[in-house]
Protein backbone atom coordinates (compact mmCIF):
# COMPACT_ATOMS: atom_id res chain seq x y z
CA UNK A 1 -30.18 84.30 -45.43
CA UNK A 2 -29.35 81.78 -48.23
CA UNK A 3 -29.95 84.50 -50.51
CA UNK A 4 -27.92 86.69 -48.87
CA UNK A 5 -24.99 83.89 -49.02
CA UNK A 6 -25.33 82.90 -52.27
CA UNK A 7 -24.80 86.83 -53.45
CA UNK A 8 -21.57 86.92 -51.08
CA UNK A 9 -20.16 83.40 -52.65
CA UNK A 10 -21.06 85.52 -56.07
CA UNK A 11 -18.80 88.55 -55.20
CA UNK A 12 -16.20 86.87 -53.24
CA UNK A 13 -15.89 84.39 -56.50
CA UNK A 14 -15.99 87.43 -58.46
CA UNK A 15 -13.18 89.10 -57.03
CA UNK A 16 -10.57 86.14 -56.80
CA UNK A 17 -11.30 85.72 -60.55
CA UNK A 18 -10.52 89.54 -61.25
CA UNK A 19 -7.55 89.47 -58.66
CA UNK A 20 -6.84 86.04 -60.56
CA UNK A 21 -6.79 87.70 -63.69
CA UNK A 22 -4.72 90.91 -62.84
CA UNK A 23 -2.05 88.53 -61.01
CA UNK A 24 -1.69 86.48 -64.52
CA UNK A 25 -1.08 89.65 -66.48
CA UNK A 26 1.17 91.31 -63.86
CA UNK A 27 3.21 87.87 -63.99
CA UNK A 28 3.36 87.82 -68.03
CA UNK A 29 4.74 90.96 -67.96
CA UNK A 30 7.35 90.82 -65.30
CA UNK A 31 7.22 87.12 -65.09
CA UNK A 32 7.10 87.04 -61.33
CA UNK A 33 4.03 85.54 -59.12
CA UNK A 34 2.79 89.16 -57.45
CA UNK A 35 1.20 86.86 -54.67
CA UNK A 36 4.05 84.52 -53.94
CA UNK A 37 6.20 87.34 -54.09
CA UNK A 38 4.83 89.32 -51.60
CA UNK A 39 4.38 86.54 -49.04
CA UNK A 40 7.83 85.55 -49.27
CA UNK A 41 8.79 89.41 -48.90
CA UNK A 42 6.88 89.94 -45.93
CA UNK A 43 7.91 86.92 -44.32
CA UNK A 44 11.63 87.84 -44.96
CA UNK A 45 11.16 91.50 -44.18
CA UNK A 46 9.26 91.22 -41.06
CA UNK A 47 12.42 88.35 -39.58
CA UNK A 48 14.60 90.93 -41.00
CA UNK A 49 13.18 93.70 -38.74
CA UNK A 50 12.41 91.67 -35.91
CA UNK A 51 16.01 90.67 -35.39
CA UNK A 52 16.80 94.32 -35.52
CA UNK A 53 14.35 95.68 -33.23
CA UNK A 54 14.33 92.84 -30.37
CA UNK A 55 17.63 90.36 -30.94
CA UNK A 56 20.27 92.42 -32.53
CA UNK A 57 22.88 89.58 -32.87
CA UNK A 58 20.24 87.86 -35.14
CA UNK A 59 20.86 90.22 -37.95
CA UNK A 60 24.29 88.56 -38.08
CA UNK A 61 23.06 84.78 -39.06
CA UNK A 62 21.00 86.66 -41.53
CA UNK A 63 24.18 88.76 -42.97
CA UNK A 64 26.26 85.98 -42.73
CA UNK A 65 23.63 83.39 -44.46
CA UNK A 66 23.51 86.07 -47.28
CA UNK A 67 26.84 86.76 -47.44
CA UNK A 68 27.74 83.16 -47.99
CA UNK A 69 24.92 82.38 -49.95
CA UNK A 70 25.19 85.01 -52.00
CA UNK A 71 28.48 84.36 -52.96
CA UNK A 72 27.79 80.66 -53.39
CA UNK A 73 25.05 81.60 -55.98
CA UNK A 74 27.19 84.20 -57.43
CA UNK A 75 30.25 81.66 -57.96
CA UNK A 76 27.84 79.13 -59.91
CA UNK A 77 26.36 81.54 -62.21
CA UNK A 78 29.60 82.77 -63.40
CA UNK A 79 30.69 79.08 -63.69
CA UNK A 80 27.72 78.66 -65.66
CA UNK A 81 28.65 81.26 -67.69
CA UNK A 82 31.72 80.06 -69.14
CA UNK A 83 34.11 81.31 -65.75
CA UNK A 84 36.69 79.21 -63.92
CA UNK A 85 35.27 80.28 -60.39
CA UNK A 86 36.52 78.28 -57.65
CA UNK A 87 33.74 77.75 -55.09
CA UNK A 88 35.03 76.48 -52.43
CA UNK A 89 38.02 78.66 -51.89
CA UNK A 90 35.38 81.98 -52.59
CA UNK A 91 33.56 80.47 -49.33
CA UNK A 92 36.04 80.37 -47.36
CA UNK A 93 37.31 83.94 -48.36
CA UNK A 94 34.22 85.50 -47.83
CA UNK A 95 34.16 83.80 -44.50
CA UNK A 96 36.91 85.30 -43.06
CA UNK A 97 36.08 88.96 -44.12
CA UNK A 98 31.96 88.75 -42.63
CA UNK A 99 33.62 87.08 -39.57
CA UNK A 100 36.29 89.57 -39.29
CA UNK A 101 33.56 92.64 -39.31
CA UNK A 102 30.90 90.84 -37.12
CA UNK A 103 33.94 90.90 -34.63
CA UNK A 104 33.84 94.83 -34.93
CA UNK A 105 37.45 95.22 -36.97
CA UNK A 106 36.67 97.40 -40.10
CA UNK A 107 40.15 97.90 -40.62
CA UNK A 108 40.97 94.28 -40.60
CA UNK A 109 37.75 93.07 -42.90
CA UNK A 110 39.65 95.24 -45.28
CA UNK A 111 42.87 93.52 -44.67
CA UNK A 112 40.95 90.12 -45.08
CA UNK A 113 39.04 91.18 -47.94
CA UNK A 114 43.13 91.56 -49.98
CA UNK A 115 44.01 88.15 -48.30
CA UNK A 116 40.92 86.99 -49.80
CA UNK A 117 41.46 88.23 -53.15
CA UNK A 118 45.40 86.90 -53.11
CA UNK A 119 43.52 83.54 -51.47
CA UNK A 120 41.41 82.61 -54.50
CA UNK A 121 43.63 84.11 -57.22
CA UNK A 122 46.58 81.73 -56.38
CA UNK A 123 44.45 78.83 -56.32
CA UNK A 124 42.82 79.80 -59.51
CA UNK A 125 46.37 80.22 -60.65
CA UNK A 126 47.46 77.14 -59.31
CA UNK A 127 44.65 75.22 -60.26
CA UNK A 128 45.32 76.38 -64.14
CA UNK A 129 48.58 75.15 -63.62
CA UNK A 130 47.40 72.03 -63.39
CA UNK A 131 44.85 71.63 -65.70
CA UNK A 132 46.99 72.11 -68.52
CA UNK A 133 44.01 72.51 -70.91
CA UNK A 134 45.31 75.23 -73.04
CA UNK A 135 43.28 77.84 -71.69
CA UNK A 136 44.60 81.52 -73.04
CA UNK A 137 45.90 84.20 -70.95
CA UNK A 138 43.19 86.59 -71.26
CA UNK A 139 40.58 83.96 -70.23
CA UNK A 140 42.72 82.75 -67.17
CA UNK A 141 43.33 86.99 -66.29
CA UNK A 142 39.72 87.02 -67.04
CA UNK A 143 38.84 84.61 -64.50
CA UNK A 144 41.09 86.14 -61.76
CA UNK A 145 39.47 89.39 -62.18
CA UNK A 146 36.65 88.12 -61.98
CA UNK A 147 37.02 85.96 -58.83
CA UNK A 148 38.44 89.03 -57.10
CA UNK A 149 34.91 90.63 -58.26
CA UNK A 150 32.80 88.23 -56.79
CA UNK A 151 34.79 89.03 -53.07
CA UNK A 152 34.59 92.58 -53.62
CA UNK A 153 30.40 92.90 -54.38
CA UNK A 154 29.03 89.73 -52.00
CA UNK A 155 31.16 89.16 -48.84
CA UNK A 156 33.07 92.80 -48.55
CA UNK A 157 29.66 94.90 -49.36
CA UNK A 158 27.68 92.30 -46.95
CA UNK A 159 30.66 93.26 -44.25
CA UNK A 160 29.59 96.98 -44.41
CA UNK A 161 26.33 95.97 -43.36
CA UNK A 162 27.62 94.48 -40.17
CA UNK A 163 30.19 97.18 -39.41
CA UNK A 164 27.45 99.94 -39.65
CA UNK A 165 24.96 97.32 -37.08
CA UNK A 166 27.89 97.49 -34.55
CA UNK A 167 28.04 101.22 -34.23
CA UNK A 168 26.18 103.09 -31.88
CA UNK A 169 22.62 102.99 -33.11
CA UNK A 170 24.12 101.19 -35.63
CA UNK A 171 20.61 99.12 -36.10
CA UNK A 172 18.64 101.83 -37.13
CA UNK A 173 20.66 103.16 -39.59
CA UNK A 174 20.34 98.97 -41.08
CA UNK A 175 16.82 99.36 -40.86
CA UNK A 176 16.73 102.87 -42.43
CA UNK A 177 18.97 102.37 -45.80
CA UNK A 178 17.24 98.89 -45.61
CA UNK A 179 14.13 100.31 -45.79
CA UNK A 180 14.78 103.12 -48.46
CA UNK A 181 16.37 100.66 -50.58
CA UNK A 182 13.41 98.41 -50.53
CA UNK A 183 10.91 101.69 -50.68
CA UNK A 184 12.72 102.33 -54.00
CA UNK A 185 12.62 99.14 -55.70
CA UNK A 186 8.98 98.45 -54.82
CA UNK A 187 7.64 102.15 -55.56
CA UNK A 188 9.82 101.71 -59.13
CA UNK A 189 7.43 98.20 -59.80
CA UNK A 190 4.71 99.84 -59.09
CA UNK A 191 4.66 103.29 -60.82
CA UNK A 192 6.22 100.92 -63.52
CA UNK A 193 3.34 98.67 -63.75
CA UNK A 194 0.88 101.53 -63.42
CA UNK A 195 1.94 104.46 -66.02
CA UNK A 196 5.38 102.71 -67.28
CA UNK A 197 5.74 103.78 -71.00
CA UNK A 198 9.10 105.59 -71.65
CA UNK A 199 11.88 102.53 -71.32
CA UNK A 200 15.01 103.85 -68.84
CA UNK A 201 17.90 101.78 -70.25
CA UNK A 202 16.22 99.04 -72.75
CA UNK A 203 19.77 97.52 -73.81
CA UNK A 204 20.22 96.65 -69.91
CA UNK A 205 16.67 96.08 -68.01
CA UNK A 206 13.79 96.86 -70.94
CA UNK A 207 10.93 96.72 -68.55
CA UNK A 208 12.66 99.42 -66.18
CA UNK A 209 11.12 102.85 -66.81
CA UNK A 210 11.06 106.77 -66.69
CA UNK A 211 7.76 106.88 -65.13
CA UNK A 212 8.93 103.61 -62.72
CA UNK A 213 12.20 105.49 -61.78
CA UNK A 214 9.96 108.96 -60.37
CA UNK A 215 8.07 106.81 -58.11
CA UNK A 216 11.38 105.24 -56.71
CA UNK A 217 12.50 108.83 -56.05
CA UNK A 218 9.16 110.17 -54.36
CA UNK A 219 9.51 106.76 -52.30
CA UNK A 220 12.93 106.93 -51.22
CA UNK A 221 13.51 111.05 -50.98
CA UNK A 222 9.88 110.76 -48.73
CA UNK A 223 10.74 107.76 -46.94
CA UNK A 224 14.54 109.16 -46.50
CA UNK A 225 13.48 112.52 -44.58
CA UNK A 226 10.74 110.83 -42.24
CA UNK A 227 13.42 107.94 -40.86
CA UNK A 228 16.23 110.88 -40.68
CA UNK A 229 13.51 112.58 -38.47
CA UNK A 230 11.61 110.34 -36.60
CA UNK A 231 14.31 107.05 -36.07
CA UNK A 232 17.56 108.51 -36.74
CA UNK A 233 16.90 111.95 -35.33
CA UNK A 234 19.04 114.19 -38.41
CA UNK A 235 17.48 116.81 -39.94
CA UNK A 236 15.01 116.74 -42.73
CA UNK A 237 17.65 117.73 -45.30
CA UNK A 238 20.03 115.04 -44.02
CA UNK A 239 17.12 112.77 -44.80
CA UNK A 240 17.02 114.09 -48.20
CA UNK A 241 20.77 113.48 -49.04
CA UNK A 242 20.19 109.72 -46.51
CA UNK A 243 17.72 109.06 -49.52
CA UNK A 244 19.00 110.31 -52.72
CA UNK A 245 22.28 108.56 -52.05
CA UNK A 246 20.80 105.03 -51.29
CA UNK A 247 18.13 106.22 -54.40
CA UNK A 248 21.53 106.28 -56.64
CA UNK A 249 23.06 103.32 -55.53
CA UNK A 250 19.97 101.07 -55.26
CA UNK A 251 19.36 102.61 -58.93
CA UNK A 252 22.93 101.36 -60.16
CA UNK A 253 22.87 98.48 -58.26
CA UNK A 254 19.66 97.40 -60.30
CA UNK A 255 21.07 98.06 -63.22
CA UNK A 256 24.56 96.46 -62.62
CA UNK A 257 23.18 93.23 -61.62
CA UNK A 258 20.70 93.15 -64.63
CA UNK A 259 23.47 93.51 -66.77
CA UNK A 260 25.30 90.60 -65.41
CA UNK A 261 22.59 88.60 -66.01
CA UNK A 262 22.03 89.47 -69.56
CA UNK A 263 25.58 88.86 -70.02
CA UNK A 264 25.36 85.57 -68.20
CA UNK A 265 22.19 85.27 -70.48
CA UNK A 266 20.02 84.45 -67.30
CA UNK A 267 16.67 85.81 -65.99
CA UNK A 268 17.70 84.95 -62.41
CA UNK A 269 20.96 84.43 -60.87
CA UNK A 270 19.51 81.59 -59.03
CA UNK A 271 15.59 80.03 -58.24
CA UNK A 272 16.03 79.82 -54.11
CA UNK A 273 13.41 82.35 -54.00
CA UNK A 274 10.12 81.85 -55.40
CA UNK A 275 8.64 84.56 -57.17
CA UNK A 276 11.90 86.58 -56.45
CA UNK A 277 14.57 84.74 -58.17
CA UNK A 278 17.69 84.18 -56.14
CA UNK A 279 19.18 85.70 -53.12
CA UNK A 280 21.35 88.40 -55.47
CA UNK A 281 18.33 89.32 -56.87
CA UNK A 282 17.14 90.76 -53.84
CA UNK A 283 20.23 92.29 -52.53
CA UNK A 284 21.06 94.12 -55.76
CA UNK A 285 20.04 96.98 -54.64
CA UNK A 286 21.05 96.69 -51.04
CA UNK A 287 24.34 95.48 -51.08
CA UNK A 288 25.95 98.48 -53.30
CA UNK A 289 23.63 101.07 -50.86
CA UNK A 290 26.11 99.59 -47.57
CA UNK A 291 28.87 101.88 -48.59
CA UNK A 292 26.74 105.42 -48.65
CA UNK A 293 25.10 104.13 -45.62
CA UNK A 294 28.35 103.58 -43.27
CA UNK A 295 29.45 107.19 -44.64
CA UNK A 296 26.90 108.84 -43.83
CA UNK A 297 26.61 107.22 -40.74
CA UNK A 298 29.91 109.30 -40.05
CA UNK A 299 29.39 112.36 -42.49
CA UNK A 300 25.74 112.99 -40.56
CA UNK A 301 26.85 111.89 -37.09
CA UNK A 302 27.76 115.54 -36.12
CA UNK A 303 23.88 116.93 -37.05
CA UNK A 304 22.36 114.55 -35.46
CA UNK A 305 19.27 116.06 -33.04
CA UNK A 306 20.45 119.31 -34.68
């Protein structure tokens, strides 16, 4: 029996030095701990789904804690950056629109999202005003523009979310584009890590890949047609077009974000997140994939069961 212990310590050692050793090279090439990673993913993804499944109304603290954080982490790397971002007028903005969809008004998130926009350009304006520092007019146009951005791709994209959750059955289509999203960005690392050899767009994200971009499509084009069938009960070809269009904006998403950041000059738009980066840096993908999502919600609405 000692024997028979002392070979299991052996192996069991054994293992955690070769898992050890393949977790060290996966993080020096992507610079990400694999196992911290996935334990903070899991942990995320499974409140995520919970709240969906059993307590709807949860999924709102989480869109409105993203939204707001999100925009708060968004606002400071820009300011970091060289940008005149006002923070605290952004967070109020983007207050009012995700507060104005969780109370079910599309129409009037929209409206909130231009009162937003007019909101932090005037005090941007104003605030230039009196500074008096000599800044030019294409840096202070720059910064409006910018400001305006920030509203557009973290509060108003986060407000599509919620719109789609308070439709009928609104939570599974969440849970599906959520899910396809995810599918794709985790079956890209993969294939990447595994055959990755041909770079996809080395000027913007060098360790992104050919090879890594097929496995996001066989994830999200398979994962696509069995949700449309089995959760959101379309058609397998309405699963197909559910999954190529939250493939493509996932996909630009990706690559938008990464080339903020190597604009900004940063690796991660914020370190909230161990072994993921910030919160943008997990919602790059999901955040442009809410606007597909609520029109197909519409577009496929009259095949559904078909």
């Amino acid at each position: 029996m000692n024997q028979a212990r002392d070979q299991f310590e052996t192996h069991v050692n054994q293992a955690r030095d070769h898992f050890d050793q393949a977790n060290e090279r996966i993080k020096q090439r992507t610079g990400r701990d694999l196992i911290l990673a996935i334990v903070i993913g899991v942990a995320i993804g499974g409140a995520l789904v919970a709240s969906l499944l059993f307590v709807k109304w949860l999924f709102l603290v989480f869109a409105l804690a993203a939204g707001l954080l999100g925009t708060y982490e968004l606002s400071r790397a820009l300011r970091g950056g060289g940008r005149r971002i006002d923070v605290v007028p952004q967070l109020i903005a983007a207050a009012s629109v995700l507060l104005a969809a969780a109370s079910g008004g599309f129409w009037l998130s929209w409206v909130l999202l231009i009162v937003g926009v007019a909101f932090v350009t005037v005090w941007r304006m104003v605030a230039q005003m009196i500074a008096k520092d000599g800044r030019t007019y294409g840096a202070v146009l720059g910064d409006i523009l910018v400001g305006a951005f920030v509203q557009v791709y973290v509060p108003f994209l986060t407000s599509l979310a919620i719109v789609l959750l308070n439709r009928d059955e609104g939570e599974w289509w969440v849970l599906s584009f959520i899910a396809i999203a995810v599918a794709a960005d985790t079956c890209a690392y993969a294939a990447g890590l595994a055959f990755g050899k041909h770079p996809m767009a080395p000027r913007i994200s060098p360790k992104k890949t050919w090879e890594g971009f097929a496995g996001a499509v066989a994830g999200a084009l398979g994962l696509g047609v069995l949700l449309a069938i089995f959760l959101l009960h379309l058609t397998w070809w309405g699963g197909l077009i559910l999954g190529a269009s939250i493939l493509l904006s996932a996909t630009l998403g990706d690559l938008g974000e990464s080339m903020l950041k190597r604009d900004l000059g940063i690796k991660d738009m914020s370190s909230w997140l161990p072994g993921h980066g910030g919160i943008l840096d997990r919602l790059d993908s999901i955040l442009p994939s809410t606007v597909p999502a609520l029109a197909l919600s519409f577009l496929l609405a009259p095949w559904i069961g078909s």
